[in-house]
N, C-alpha and C. Protein backbone atom coordinates (compact mmCIF):
# COMPACT_ATOMS: atom_id res chain seq x y z
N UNK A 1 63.54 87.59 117.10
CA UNK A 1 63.80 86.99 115.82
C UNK A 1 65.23 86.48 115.80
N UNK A 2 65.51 84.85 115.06
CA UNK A 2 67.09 84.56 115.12
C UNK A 2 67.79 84.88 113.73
N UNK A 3 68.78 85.47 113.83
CA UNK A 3 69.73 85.21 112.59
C UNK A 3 70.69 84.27 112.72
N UNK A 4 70.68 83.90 111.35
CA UNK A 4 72.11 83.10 111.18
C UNK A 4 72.99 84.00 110.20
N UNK A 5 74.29 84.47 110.82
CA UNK A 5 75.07 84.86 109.94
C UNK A 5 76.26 84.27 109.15
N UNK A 6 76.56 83.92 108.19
CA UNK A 6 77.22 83.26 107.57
C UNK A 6 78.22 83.86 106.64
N UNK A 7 79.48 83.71 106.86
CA UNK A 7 80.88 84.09 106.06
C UNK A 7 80.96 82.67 104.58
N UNK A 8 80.77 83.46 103.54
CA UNK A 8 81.03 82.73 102.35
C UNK A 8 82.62 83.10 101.56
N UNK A 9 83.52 82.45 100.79
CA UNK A 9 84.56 82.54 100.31
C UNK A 9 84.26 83.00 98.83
N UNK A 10 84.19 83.66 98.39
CA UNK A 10 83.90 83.99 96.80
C UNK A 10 84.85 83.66 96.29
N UNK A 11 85.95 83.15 95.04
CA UNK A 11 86.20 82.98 94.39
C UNK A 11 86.65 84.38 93.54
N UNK A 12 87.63 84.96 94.01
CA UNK A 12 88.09 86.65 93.39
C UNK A 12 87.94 86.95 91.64
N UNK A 13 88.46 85.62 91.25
CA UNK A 13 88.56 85.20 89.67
C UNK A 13 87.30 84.85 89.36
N UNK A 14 86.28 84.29 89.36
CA UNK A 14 85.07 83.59 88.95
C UNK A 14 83.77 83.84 89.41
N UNK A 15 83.90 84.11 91.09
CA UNK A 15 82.61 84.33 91.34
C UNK A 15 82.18 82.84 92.48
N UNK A 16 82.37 81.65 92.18
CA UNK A 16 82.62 80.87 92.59
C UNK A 16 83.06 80.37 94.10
N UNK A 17 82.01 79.58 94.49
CA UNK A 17 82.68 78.88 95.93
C UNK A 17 84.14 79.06 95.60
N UNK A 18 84.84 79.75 96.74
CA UNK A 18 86.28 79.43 97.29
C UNK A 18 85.97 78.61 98.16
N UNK A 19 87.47 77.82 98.06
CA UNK A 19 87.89 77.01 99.25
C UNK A 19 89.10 77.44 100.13
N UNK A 20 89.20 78.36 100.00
CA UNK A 20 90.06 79.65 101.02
C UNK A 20 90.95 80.38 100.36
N UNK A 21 92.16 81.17 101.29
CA UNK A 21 92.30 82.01 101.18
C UNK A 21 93.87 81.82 100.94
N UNK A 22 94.48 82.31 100.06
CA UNK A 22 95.95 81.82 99.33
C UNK A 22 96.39 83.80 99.87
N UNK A 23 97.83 83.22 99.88
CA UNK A 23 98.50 84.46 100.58
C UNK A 23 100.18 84.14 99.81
N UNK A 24 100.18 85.57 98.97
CA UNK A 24 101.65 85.31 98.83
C UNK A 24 102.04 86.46 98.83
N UNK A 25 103.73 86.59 98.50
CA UNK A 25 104.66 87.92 98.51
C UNK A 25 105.10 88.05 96.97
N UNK A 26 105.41 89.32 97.32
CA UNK A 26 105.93 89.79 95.47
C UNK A 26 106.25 91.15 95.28
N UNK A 27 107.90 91.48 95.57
CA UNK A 27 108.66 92.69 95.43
C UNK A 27 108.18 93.50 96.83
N UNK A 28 108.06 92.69 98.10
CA UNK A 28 108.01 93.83 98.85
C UNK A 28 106.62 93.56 99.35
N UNK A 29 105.35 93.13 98.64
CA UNK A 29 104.09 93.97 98.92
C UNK A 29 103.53 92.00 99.22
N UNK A 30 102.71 91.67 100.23
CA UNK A 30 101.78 90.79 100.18
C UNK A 30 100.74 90.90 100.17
N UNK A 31 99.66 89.78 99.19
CA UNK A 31 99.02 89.95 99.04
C UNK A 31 97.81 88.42 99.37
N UNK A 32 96.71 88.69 99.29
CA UNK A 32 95.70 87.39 99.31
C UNK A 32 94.72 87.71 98.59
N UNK A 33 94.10 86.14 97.96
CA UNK A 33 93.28 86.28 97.41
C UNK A 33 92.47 84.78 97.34
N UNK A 34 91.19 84.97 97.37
CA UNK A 34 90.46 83.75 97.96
C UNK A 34 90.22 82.75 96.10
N UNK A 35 90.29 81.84 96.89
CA UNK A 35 90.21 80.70 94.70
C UNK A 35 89.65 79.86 95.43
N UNK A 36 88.92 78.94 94.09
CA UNK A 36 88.62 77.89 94.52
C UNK A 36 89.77 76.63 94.39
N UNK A 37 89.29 75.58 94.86
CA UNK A 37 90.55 74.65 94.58
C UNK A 37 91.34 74.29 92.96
N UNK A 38 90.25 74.26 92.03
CA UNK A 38 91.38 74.86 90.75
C UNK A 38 92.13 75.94 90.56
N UNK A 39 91.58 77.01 91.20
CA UNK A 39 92.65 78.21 90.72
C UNK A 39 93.49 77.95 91.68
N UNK A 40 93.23 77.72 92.86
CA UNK A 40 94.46 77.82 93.80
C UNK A 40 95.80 76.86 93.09
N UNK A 41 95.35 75.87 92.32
CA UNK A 41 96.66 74.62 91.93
C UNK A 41 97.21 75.66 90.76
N UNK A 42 96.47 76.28 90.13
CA UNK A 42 96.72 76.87 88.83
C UNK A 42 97.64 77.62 89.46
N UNK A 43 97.43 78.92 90.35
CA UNK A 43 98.23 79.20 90.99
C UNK A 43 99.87 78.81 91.41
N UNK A 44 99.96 77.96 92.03
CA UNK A 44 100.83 77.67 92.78
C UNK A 44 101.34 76.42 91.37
N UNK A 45 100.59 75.81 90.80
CA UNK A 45 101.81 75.34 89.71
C UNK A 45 102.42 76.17 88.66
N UNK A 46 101.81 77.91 88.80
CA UNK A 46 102.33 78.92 87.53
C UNK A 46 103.67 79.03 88.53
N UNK A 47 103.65 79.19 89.88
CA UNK A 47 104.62 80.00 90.83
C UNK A 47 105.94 78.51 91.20
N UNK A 48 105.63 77.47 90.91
CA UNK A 48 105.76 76.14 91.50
C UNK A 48 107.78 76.55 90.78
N UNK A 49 107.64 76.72 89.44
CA UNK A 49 109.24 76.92 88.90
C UNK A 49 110.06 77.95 89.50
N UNK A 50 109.33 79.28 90.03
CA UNK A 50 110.14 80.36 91.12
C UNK A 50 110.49 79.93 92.15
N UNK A 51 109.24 79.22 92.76
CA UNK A 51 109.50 78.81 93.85
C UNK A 51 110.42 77.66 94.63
N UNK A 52 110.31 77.18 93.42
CA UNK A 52 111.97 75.73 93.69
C UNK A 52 112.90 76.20 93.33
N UNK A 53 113.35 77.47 92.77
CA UNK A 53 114.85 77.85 92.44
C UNK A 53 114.98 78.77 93.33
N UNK A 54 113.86 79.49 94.77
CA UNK A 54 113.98 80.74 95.76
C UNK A 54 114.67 80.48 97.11
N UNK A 55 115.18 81.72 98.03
CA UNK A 55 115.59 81.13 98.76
C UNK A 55 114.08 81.32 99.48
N UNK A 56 114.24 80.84 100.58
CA UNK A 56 112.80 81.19 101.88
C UNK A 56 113.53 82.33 102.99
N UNK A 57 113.03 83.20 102.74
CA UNK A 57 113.03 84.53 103.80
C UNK A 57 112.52 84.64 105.00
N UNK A 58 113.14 85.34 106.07
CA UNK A 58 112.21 84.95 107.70
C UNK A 58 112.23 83.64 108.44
N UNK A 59 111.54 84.03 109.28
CA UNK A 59 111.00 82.93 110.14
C UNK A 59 109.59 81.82 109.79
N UNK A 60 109.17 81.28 110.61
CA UNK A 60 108.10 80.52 110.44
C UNK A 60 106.83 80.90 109.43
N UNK A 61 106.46 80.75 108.57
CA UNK A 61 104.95 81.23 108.42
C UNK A 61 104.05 81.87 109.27
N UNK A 62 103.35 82.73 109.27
CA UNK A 62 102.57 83.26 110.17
C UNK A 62 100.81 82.97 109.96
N UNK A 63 100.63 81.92 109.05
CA UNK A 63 99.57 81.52 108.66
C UNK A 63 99.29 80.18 108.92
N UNK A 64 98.06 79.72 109.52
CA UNK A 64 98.13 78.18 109.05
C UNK A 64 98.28 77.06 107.95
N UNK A 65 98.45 75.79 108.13
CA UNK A 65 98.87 75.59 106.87
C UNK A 65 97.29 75.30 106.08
N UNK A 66 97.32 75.39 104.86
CA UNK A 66 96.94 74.46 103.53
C UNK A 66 95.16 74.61 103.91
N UNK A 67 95.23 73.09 104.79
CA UNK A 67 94.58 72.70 104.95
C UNK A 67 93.44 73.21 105.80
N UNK A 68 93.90 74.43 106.81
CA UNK A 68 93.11 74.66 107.85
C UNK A 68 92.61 75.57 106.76
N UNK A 69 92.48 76.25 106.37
CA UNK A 69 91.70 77.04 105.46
C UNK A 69 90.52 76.28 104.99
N UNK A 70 90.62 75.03 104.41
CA UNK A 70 89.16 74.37 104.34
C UNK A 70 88.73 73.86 105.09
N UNK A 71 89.13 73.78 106.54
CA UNK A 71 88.43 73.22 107.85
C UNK A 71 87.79 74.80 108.16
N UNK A 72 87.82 75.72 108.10
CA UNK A 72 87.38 77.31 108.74
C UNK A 72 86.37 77.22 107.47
N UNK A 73 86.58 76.94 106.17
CA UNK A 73 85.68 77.21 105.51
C UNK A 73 84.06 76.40 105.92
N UNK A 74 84.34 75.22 106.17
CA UNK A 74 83.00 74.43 106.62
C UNK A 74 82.66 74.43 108.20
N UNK A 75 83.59 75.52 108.85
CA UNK A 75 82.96 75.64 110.37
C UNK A 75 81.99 76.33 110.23
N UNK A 76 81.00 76.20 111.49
CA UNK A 76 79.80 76.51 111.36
C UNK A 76 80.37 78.13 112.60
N UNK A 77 79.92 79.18 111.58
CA UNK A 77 80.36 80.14 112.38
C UNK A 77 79.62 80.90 113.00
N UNK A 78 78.16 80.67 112.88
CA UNK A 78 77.46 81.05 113.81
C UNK A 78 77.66 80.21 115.54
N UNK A 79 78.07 78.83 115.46
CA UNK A 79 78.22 78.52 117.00
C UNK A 79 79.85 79.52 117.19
N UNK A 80 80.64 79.60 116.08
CA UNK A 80 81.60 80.03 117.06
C UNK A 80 81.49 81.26 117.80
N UNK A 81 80.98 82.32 116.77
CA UNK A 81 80.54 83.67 117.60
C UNK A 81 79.73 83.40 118.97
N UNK A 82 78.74 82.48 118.46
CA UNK A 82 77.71 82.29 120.09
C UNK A 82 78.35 82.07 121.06
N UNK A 83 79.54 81.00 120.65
CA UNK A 83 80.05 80.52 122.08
C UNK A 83 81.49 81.18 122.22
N UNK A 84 82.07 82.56 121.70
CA UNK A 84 82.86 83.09 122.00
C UNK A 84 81.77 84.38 122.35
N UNK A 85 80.88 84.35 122.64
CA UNK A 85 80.05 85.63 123.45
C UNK A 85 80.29 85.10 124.71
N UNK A 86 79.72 83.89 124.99
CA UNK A 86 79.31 83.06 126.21
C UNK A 86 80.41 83.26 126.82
N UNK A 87 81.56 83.07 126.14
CA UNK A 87 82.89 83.42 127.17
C UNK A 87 83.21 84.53 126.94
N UNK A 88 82.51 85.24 127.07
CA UNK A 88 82.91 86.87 127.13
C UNK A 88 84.31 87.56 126.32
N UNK A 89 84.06 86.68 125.02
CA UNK A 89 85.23 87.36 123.88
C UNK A 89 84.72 88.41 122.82
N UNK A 90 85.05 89.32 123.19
CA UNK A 90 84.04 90.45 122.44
C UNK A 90 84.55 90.12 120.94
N UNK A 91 83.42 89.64 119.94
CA UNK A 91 83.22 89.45 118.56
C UNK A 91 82.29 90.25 117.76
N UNK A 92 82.84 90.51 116.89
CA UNK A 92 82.34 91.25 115.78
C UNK A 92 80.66 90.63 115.13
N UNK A 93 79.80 91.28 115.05
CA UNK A 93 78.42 90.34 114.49
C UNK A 93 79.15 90.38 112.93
N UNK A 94 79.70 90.48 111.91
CA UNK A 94 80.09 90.49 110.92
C UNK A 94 81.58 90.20 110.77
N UNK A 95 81.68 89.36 109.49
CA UNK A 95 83.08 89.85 109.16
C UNK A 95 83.61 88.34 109.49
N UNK A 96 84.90 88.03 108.95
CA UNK A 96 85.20 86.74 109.23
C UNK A 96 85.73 86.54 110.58
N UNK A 97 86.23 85.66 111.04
CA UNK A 97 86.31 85.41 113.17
C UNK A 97 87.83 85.52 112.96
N UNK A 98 88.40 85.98 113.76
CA UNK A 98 90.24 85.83 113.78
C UNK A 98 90.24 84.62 114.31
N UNK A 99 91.48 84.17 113.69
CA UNK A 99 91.76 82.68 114.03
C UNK A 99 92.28 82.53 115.17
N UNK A 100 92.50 83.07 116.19
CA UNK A 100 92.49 82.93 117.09
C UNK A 100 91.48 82.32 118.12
N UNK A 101 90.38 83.24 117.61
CA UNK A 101 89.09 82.76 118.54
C UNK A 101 88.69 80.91 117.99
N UNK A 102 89.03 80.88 116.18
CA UNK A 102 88.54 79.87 116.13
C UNK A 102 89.22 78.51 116.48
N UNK A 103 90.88 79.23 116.46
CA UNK A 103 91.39 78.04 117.53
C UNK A 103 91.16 77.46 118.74
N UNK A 104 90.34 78.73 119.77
CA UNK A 104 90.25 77.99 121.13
C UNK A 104 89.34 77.72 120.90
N UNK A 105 87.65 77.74 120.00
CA UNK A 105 86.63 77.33 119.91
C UNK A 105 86.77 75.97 119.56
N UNK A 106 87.81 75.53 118.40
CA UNK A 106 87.81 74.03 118.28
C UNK A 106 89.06 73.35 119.74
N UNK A 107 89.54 73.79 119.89
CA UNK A 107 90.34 73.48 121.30
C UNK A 107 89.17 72.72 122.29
N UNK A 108 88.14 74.44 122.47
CA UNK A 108 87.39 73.75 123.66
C UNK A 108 86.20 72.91 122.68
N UNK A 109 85.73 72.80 121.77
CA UNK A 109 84.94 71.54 121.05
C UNK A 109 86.01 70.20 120.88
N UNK A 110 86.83 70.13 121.60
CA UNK A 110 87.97 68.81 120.75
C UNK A 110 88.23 68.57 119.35
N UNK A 111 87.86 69.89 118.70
CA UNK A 111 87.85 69.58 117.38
C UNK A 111 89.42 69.45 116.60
């Protein structure tokens, strides 16, 4: 028998298709939480006045930007697990894929 397993984004606030996964800091503690593309603006235009008067802390981001979050959301993640078996990358049958794997999966698709 085949399954297809499929990672959906809920929407933390609504219930609602997300379109990924928003990540911020606050006194110490970070946090994420998945929105759809209105809450995420709602978001980030409530934070938009802190955030132009802050300094930026650290190094680089450790996240991708923006955008790759809605490219992972419409990958089809049943080929990526399949074809990170095939190359012998031990994956989880559940659970979302570390971005790692799904970087070399679109690497080796030219995606």
């Amino acid at each position: 028998m085949a399954q297809q397993i499929q990672t959906l984004f809920i929407d933390d606030l609504d219930g609602s298709a997300a379109h990924g996964t928003v990540r911020f800091a606050l006194d110490g503690a970070e946090y994420e939480i998945d929105l759809n593309e209105g809450h995420s603006k709602e978001l980030r235009e409530s934070l938009a006045k802190y955030v132009g008067h802050a300094r930026k802390v650290g190094g680089a981001t450790r996240r991708a930007p923006r955008g790759a979050a809605r490219r992972a959301a419409s990958l089809d993640i049943t080929a990526v697990r399949a074809w990170a078996k095939e190359q012998g990358i031990d994956i989880k049958e559940r659970g979302r894929v570390p971005g790692d794997i799904v970087e070399k999966y679109r690497a080796a698709q030219g995606l």
